[in-house]
N, C-alpha and C. Protein backbone atom coordinates (compact mmCIF):
# COMPACT_ATOMS: atom_id res chain seq x y z
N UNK A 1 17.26 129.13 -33.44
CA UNK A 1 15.93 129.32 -32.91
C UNK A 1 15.26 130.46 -33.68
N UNK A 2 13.96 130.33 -34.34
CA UNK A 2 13.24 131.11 -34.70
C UNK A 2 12.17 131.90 -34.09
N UNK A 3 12.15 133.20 -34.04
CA UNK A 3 11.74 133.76 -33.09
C UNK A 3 10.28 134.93 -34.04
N UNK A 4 9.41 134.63 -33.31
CA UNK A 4 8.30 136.15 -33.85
C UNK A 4 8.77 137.16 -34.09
N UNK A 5 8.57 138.13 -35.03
CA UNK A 5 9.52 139.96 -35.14
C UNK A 5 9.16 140.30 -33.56
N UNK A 6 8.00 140.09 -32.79
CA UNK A 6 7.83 141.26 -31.40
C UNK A 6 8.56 140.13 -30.16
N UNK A 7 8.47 139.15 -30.50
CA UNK A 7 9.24 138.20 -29.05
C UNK A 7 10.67 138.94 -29.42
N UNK A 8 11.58 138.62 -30.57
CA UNK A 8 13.29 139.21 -30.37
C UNK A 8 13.01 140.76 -30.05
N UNK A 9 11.99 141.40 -30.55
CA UNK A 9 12.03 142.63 -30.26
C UNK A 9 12.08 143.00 -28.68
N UNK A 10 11.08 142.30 -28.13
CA UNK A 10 10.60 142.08 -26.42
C UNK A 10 12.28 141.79 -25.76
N UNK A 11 12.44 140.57 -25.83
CA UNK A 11 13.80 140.06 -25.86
C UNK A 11 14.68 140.63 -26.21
N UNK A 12 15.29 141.64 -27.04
CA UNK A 12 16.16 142.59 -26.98
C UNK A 12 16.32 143.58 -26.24
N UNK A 13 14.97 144.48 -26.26
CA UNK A 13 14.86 145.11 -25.19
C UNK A 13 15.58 145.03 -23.43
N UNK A 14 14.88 143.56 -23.15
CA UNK A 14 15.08 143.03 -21.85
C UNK A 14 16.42 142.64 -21.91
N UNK A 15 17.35 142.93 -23.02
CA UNK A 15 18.86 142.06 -22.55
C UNK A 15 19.35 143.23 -22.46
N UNK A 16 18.93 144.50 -23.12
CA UNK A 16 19.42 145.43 -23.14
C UNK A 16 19.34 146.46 -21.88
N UNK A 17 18.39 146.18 -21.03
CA UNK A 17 18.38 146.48 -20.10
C UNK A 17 18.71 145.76 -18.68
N UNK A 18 18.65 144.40 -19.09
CA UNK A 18 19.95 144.01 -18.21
C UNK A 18 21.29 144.07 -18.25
N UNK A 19 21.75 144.17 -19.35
CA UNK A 19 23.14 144.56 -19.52
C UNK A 19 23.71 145.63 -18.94
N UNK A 20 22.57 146.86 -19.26
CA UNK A 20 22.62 148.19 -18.32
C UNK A 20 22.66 148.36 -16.98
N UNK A 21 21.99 147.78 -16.37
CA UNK A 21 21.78 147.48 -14.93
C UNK A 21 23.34 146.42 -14.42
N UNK A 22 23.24 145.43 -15.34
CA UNK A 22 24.72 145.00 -14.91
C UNK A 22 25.94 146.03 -14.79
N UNK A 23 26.10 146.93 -15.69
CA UNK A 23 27.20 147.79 -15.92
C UNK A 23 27.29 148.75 -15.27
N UNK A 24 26.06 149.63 -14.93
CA UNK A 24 25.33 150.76 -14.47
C UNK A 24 24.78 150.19 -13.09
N UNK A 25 25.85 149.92 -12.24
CA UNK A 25 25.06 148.69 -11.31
C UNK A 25 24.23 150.56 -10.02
N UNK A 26 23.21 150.56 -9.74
CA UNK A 26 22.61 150.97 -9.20
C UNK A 26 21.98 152.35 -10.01
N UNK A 27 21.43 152.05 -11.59
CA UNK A 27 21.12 153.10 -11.91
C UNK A 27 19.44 152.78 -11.91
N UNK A 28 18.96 154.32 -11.65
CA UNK A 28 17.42 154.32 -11.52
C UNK A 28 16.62 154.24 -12.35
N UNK A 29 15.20 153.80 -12.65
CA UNK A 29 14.27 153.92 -13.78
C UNK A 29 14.56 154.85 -14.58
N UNK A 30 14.50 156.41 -13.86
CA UNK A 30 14.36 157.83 -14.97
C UNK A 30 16.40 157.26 -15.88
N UNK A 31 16.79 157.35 -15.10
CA UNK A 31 18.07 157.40 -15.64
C UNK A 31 18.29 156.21 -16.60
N UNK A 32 17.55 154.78 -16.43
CA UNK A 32 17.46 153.98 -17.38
C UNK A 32 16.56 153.83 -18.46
N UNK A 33 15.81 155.05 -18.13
CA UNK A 33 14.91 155.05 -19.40
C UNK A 33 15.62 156.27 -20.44
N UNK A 34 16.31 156.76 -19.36
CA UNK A 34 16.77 158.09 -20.90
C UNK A 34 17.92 157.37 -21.79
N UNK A 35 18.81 156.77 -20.89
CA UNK A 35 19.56 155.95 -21.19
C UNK A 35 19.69 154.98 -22.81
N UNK A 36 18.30 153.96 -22.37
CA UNK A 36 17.65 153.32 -23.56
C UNK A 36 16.87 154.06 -24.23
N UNK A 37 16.35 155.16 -23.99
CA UNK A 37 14.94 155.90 -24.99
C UNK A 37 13.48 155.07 -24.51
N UNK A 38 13.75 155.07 -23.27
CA UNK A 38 12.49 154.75 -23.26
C UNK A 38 11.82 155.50 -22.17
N UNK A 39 9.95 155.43 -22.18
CA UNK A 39 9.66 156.22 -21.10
C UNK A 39 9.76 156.30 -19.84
N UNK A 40 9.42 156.84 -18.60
CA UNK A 40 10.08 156.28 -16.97
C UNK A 40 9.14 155.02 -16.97
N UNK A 41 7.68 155.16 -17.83
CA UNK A 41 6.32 154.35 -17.49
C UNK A 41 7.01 153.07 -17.89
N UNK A 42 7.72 153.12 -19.48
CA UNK A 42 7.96 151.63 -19.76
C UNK A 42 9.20 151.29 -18.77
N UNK A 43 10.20 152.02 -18.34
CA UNK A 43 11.46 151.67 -17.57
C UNK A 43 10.69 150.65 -16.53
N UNK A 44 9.73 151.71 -16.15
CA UNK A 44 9.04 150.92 -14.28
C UNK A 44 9.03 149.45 -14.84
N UNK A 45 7.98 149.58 -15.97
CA UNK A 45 7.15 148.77 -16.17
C UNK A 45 8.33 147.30 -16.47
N UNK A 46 9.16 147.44 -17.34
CA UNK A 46 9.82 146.40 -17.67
C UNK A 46 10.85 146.33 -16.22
N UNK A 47 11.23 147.00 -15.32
CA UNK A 47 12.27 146.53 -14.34
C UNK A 47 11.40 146.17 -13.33
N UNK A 48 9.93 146.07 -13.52
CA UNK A 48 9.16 145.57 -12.51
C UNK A 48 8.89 143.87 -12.60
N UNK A 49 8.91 143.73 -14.24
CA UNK A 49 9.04 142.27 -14.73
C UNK A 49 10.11 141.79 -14.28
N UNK A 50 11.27 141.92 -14.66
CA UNK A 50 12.78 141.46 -13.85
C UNK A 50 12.81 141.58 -12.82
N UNK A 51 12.26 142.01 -12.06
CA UNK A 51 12.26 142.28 -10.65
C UNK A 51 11.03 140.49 -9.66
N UNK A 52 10.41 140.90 -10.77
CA UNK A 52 9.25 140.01 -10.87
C UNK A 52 9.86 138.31 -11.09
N UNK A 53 10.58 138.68 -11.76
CA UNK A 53 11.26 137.69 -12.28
C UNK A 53 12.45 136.71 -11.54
N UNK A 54 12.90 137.52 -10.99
CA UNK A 54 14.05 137.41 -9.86
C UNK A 54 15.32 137.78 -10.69
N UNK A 55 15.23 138.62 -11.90
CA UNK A 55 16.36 139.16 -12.59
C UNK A 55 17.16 139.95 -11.93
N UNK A 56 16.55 141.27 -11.50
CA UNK A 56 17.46 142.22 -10.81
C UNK A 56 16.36 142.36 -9.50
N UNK A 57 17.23 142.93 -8.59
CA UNK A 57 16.71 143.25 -7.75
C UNK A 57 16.85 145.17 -7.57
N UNK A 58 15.72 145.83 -7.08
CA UNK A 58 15.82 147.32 -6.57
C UNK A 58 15.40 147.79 -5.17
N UNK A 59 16.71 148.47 -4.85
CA UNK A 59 16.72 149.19 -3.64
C UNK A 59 16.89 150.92 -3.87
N UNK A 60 16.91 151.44 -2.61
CA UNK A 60 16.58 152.95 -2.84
C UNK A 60 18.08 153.36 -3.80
N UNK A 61 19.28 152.55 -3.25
CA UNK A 61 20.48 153.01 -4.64
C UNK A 61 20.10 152.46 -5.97
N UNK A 62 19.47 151.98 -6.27
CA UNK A 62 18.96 151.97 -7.64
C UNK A 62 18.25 150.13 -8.11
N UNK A 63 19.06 149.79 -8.96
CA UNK A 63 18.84 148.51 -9.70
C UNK A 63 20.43 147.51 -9.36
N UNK A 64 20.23 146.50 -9.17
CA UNK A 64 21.14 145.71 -9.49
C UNK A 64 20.77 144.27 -10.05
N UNK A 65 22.14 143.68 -11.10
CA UNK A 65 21.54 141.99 -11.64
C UNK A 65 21.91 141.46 -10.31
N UNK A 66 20.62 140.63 -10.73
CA UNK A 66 20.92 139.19 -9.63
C UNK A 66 21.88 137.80 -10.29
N UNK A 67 22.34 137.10 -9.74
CA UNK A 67 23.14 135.94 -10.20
C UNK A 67 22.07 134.63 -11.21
N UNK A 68 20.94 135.22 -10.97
CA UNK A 68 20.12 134.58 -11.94
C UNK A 68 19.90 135.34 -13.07
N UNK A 69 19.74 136.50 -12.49
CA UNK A 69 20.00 137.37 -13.86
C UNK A 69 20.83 137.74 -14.91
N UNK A 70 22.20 137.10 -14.40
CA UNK A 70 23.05 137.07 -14.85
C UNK A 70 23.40 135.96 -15.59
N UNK A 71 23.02 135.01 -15.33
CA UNK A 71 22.85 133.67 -15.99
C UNK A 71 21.83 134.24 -17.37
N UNK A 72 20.47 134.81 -16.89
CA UNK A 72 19.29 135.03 -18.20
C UNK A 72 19.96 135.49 -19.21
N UNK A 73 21.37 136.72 -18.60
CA UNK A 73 21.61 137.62 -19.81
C UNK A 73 23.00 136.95 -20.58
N UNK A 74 23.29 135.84 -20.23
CA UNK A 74 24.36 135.15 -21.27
C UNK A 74 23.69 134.48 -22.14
N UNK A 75 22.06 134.04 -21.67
CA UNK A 75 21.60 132.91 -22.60
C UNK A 75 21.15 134.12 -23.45
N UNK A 76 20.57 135.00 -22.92
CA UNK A 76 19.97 136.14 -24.06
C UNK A 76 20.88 136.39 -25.29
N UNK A 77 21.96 136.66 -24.67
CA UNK A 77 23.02 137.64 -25.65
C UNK A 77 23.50 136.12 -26.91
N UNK A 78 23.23 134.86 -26.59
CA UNK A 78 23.21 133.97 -28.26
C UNK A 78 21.88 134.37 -28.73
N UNK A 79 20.92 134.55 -28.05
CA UNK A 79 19.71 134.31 -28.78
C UNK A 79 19.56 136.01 -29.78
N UNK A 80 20.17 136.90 -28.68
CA UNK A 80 19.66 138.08 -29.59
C UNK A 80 20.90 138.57 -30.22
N UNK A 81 21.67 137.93 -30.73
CA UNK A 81 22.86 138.34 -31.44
C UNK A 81 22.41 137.19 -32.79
N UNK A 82 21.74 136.52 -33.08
CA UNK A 82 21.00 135.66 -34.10
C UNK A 82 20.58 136.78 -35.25
């Protein structure tokens, strides 16, 4: 599959932060943005999409994957290992 430079870029991102949240099961925006290097604004912003999404779900202990989300991040990890 051929992909735009900013879709795998987008798409990396997002596997990379589900992977985190899988592993790191209840870690928070600030802590997942220092984590990845990113800001708390983009953390919100992208765990609000997955959230949005029905990827992970967040409660006051933090982030966790959902079983759909967990499904997204096996198909991710062929596409962004390409």
């Amino acid at each position: 599959m051929t992909l735009l430079p900013e879709m795998k870029e987008l798409l990396q991102k997002r596997y990379r932060i589900l992977q985190t949240v899988q592993l790191a099961k209840g870690m928070g925006r600030r802590q997942l943005g220092e984590h990845l290097g990113l800001s708390e604004r983009d953390a919100r912003k992208e765990m609000d999409t997955l959230r949005n999404q029905g990827l992970i779900e967040i409660s006051r202990d933090g982030a966790s994957i959902t079983s759909k989300g967990n499904k997204i991040l096996l198909e991710l990890k062929q596409i962004v290992q390409e």
